[in-house]
C-alpha atoms as a PDB file:
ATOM      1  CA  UNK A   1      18.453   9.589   7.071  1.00  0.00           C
ATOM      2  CA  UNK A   2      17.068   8.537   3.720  1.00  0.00           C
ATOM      3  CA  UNK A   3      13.623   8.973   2.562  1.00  0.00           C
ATOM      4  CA  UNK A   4      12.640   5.847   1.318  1.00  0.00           C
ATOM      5  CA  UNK A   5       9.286   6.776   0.923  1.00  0.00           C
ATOM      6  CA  UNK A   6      10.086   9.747  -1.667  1.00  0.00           C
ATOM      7  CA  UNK A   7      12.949   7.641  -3.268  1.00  0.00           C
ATOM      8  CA  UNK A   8      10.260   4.667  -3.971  1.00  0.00           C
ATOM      9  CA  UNK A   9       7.570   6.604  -5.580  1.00  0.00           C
ATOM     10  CA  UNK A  10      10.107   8.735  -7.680  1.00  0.00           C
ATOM     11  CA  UNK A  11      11.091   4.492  -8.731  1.00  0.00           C
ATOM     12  CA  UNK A  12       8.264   3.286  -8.774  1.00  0.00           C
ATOM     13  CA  UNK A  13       6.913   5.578 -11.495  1.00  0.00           C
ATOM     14  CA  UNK A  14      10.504   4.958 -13.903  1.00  0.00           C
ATOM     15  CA  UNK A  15      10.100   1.593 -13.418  1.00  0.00           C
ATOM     16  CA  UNK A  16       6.693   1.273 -14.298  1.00  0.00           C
ATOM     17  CA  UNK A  17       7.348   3.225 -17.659  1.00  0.00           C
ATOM     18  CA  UNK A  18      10.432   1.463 -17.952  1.00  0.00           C
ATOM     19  CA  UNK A  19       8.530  -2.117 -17.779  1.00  0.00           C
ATOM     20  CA  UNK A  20       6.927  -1.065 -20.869  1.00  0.00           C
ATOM     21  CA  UNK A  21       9.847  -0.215 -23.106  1.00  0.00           C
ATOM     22  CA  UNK A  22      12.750  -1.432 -21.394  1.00  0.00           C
ATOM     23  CA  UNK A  23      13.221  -4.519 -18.910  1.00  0.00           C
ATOM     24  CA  UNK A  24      16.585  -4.889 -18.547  1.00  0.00           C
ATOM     25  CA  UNK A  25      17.034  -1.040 -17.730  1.00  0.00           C
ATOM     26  CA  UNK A  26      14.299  -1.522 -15.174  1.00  0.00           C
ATOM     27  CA  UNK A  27      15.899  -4.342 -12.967  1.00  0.00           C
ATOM     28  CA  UNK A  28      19.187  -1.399 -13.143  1.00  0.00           C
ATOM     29  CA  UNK A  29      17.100   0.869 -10.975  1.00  0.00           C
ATOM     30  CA  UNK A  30      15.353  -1.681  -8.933  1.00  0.00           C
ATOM     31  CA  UNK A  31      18.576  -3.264  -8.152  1.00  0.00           C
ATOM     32  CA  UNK A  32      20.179   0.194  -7.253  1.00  0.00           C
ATOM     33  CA  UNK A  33      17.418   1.095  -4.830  1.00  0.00           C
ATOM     34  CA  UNK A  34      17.212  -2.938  -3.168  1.00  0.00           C
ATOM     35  CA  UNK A  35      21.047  -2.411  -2.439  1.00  0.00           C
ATOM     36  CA  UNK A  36      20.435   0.298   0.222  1.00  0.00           C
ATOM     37  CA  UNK A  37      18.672  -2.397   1.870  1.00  0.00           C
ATOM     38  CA  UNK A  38      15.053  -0.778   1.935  1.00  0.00           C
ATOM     39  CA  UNK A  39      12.348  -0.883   5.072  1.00  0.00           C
ATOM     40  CA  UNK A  40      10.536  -4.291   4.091  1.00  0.00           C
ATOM     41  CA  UNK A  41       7.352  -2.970   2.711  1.00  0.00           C
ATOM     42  CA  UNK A  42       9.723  -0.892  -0.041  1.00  0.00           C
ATOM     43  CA  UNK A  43      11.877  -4.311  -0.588  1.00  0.00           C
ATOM     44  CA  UNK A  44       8.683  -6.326  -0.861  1.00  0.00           C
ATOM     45  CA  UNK A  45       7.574  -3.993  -3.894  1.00  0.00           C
ATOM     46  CA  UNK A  46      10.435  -3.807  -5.560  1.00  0.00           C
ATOM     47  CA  UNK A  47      11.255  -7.481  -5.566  1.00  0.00           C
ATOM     48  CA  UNK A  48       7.646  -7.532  -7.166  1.00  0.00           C
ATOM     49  CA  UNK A  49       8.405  -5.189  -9.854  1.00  0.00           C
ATOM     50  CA  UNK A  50      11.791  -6.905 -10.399  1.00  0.00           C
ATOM     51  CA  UNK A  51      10.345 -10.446 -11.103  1.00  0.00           C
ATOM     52  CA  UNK A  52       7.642  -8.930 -13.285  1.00  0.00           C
ATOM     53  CA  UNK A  53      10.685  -7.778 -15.618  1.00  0.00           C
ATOM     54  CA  UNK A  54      12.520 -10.822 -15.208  1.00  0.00           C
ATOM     55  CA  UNK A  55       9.248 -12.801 -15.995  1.00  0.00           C
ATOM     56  CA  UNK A  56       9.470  -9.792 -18.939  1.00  0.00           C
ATOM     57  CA  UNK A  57      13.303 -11.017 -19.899  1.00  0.00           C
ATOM     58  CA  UNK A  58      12.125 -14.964 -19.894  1.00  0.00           C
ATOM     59  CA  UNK A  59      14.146 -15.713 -16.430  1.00  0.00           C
ATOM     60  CA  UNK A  60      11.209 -17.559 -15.002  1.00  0.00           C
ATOM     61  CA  UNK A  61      13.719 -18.967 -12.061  1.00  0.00           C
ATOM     62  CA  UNK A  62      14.650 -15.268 -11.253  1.00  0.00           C
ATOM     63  CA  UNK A  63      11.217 -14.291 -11.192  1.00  0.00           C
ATOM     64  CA  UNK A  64      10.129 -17.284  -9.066  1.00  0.00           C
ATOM     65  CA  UNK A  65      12.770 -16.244  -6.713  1.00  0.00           C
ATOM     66  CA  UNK A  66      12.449 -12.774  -5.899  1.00  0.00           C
ATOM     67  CA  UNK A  67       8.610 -13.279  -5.415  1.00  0.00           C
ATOM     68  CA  UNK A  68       9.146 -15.753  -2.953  1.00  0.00           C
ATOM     69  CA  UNK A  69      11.344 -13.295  -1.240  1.00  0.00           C
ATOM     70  CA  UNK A  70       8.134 -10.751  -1.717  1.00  0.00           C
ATOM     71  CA  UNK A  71       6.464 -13.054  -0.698  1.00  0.00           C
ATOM     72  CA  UNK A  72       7.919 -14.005   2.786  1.00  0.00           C
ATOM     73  CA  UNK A  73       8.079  -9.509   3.450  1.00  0.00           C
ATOM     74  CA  UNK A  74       4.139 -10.183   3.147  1.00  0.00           C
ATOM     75  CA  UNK A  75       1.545  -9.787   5.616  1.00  0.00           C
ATOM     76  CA  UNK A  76      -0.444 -12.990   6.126  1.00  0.00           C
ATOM     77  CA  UNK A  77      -4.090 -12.446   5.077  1.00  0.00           C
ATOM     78  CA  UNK A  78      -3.619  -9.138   2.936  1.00  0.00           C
ATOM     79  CA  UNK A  79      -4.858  -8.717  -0.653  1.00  0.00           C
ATOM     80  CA  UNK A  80      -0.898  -8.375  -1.327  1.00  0.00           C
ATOM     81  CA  UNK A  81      -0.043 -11.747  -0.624  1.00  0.00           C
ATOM     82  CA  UNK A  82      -2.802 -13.207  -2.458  1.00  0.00           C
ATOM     83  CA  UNK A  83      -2.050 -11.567  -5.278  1.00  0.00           C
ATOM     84  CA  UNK A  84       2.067 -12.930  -4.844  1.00  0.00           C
ATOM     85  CA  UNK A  85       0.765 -16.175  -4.045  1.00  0.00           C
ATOM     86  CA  UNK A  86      -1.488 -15.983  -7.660  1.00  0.00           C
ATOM     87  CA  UNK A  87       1.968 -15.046  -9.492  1.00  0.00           C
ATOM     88  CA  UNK A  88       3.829 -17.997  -7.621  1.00  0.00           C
ATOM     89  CA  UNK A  89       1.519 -20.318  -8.323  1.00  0.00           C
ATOM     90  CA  UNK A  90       1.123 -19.306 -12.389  1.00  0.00           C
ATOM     91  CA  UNK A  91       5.141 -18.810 -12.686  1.00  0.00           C
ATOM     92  CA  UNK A  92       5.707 -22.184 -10.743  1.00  0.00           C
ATOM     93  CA  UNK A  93       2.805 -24.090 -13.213  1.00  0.00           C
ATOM     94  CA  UNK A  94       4.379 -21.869 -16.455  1.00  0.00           C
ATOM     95  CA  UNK A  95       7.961 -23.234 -15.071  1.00  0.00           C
ATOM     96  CA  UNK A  96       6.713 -26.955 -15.475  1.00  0.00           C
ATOM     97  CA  UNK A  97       6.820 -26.949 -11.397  1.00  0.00           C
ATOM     98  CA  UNK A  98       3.054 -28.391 -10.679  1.00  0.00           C
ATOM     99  CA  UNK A  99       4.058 -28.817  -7.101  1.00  0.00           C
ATOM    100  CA  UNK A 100       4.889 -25.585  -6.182  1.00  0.00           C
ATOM    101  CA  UNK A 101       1.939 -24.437  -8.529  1.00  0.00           C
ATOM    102  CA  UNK A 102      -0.212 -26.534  -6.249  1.00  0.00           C
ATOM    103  CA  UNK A 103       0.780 -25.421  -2.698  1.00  0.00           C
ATOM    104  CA  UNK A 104       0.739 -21.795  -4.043  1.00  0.00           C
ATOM    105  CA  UNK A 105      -2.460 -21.746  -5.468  1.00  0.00           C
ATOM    106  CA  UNK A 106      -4.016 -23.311  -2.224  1.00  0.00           C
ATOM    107  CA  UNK A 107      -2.086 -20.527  -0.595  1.00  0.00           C
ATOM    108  CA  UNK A 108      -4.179 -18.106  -2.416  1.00  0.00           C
ATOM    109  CA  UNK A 109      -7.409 -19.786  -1.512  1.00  0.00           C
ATOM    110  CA  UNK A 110      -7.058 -20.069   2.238  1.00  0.00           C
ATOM    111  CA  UNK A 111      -5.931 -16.467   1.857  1.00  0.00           C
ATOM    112  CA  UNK A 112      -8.681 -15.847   0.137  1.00  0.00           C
ATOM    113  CA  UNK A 113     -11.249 -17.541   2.747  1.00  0.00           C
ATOM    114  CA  UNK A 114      -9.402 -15.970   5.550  1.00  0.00           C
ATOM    115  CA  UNK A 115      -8.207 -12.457   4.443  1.00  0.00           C
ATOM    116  CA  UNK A 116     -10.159  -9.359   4.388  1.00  0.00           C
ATOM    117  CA  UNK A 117     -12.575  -8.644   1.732  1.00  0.00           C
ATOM    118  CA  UNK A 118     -10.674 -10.373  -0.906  1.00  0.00           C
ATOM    119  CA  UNK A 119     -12.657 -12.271  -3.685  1.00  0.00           C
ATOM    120  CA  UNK A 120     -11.221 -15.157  -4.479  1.00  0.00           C
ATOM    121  CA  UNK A 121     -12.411 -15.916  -8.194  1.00  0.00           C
ATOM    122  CA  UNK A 122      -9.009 -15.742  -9.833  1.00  0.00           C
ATOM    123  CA  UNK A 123      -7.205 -18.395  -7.339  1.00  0.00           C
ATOM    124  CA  UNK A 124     -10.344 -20.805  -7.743  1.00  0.00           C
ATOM    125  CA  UNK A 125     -10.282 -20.336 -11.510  1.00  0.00           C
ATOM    126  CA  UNK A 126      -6.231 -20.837 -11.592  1.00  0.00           C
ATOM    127  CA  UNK A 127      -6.909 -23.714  -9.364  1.00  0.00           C
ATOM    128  CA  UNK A 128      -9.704 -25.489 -11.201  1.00  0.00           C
ATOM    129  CA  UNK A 129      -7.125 -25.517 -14.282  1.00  0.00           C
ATOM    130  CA  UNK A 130      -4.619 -26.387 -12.928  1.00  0.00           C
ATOM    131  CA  UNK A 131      -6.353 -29.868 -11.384  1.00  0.00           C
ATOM    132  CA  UNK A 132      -8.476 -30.360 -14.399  1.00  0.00           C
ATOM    133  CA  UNK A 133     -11.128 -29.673 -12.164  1.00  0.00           C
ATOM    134  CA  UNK A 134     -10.670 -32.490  -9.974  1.00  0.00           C
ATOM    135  CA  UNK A 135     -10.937 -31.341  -6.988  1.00  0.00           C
ATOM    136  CA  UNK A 136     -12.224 -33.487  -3.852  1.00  0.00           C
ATOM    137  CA  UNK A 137     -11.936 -33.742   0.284  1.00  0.00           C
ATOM    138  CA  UNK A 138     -10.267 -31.167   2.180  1.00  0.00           C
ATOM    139  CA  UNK A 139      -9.253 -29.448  -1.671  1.00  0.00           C
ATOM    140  CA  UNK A 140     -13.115 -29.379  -2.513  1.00  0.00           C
ATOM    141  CA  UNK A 141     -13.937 -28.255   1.001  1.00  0.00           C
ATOM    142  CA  UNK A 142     -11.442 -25.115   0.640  1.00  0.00           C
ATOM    143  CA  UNK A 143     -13.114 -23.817  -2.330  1.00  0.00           C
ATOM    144  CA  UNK A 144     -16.539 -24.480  -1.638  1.00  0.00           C
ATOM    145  CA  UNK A 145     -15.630 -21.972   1.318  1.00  0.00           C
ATOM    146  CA  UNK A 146     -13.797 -19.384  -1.086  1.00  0.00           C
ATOM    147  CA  UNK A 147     -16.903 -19.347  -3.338  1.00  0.00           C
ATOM    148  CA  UNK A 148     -19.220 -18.687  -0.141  1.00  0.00           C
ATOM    149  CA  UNK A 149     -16.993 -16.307   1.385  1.00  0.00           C
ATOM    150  CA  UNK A 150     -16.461 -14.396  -1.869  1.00  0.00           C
ATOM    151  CA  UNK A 151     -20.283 -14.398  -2.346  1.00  0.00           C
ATOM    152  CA  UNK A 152     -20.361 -12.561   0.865  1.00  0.00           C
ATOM    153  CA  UNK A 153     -17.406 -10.255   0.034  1.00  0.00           C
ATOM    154  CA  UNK A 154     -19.717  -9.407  -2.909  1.00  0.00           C
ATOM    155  CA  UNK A 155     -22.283  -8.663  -1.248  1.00  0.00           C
ATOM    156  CA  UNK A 156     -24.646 -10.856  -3.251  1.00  0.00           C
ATOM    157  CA  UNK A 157     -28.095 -12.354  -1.792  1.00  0.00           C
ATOM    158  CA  UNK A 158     -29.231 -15.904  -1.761  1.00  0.00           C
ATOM    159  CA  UNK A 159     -26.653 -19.148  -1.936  1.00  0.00           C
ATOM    160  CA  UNK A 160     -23.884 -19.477  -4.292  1.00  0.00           C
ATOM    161  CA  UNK A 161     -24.071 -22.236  -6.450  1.00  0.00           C
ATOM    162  CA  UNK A 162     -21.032 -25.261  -5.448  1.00  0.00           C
ATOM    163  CA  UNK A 163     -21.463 -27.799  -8.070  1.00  0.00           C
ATOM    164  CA  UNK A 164     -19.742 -26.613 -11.304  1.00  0.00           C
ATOM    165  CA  UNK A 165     -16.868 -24.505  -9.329  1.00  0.00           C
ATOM    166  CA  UNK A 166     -14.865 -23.322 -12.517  1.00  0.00           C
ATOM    167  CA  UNK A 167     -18.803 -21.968 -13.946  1.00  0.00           C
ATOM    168  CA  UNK A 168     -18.267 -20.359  -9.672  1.00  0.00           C
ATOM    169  CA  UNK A 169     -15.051 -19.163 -10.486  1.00  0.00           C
ATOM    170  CA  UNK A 170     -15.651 -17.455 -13.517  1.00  0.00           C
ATOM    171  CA  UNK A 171     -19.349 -15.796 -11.821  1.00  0.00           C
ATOM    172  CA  UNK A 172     -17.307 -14.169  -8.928  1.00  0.00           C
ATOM    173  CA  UNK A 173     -14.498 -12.953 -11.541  1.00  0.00           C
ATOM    174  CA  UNK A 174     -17.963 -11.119 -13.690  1.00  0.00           C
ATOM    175  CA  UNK A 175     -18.932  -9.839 -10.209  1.00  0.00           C
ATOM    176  CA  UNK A 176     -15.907  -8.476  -8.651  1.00  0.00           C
ATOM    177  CA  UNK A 177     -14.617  -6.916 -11.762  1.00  0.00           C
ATOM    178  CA  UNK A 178     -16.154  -3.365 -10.883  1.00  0.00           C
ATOM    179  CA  UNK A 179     -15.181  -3.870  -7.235  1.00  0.00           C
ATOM    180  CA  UNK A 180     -11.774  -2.999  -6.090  1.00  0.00           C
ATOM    181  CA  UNK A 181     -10.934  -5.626  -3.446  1.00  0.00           C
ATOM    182  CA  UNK A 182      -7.455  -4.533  -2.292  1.00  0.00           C
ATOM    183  CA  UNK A 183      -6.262  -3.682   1.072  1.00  0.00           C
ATOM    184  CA  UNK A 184      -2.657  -3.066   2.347  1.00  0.00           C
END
């Protein structure tokens, strides 16, 4: 029986020196471990790692794809998926592909109201941009919620402040850059 487990970490430590200096050689090792088919959680990261070098390479389509397959090895509600539905979302909008930018960022922000202790400054700010800040109904409604339910994950007194929500954004980014939000 294989030990994934040692055989990951062993990877996982190349390939992160290896996305520094040398992309190409990088996807060579990721690809090597993904074809022994991998528990999910060990697939899941190294789909990651191999669209970060793609996105590296300039293969925004590869990328795309193998975090959507990330994605969908994800647990709903965990800082993990938030943080592969904040890649999507800037890959899809970098790719030209608003739509997808769209769904994926509001992804990240009902992940973000309904996860565990996940701040959700960086999908609100991604979000604001990419509507120009106009934001209204059920959209408007979402974020007003991330922005009180990060204020709460930040443990910060008193009422957060809804009407300027990219000034919001950018307050709970300040706040939860000390704080380590991450779970799974």
């Amino acid at each position: 029986m294989r030990d994934y487990e040692s055989e990951w970490r062993a990877i996982a430590l190349r390939v992160a020196r290896l996305l520094v200096t040398n992309d190409k050689e990088a996807i060579t090792e990721l690809n090597g471990f993904l074809r022994h088919n991998p528990p999910s959680h060990y697939e899941r990261e190294a789909l990651a790692y191999r669209a970060h070098a793609k996105e590296n390479l300039g293969d925004l389509s590869g990328a795309i794809e193998d975090l959507r397959r990330s994605y969908q090895l994800s647990e709903a509600g965990t800082y993990r998926r938030y943080t592969l539905e904040l890649c999507l979302g800037a890959l899809s909008a970098e790719a030209g592909d608003h739509d997808h930018a769209r769904v994926y960022l509001l992804a990240a922000l009902r992940t973000a109201r309904d996860g565990e202790n996940i701040s959700g400054g960086a999908a609100l700010r991604r979000f604001v941009e990419e509507t120009g800040g106009r934001i209204d109904g059920a959209d408007r409604t979402l974020c007003e919620e991330v922005v009180r339910r990060s204020w709460s994950v930040l443990n910060q007194s008193g009422d957060p402040d809804f009407s300027d929500l990219a000034d919001a954004a950018e307050r709970l980014i300040a706040l939860g850059g000390s704080k380590q939000n991450r779970q799974e």
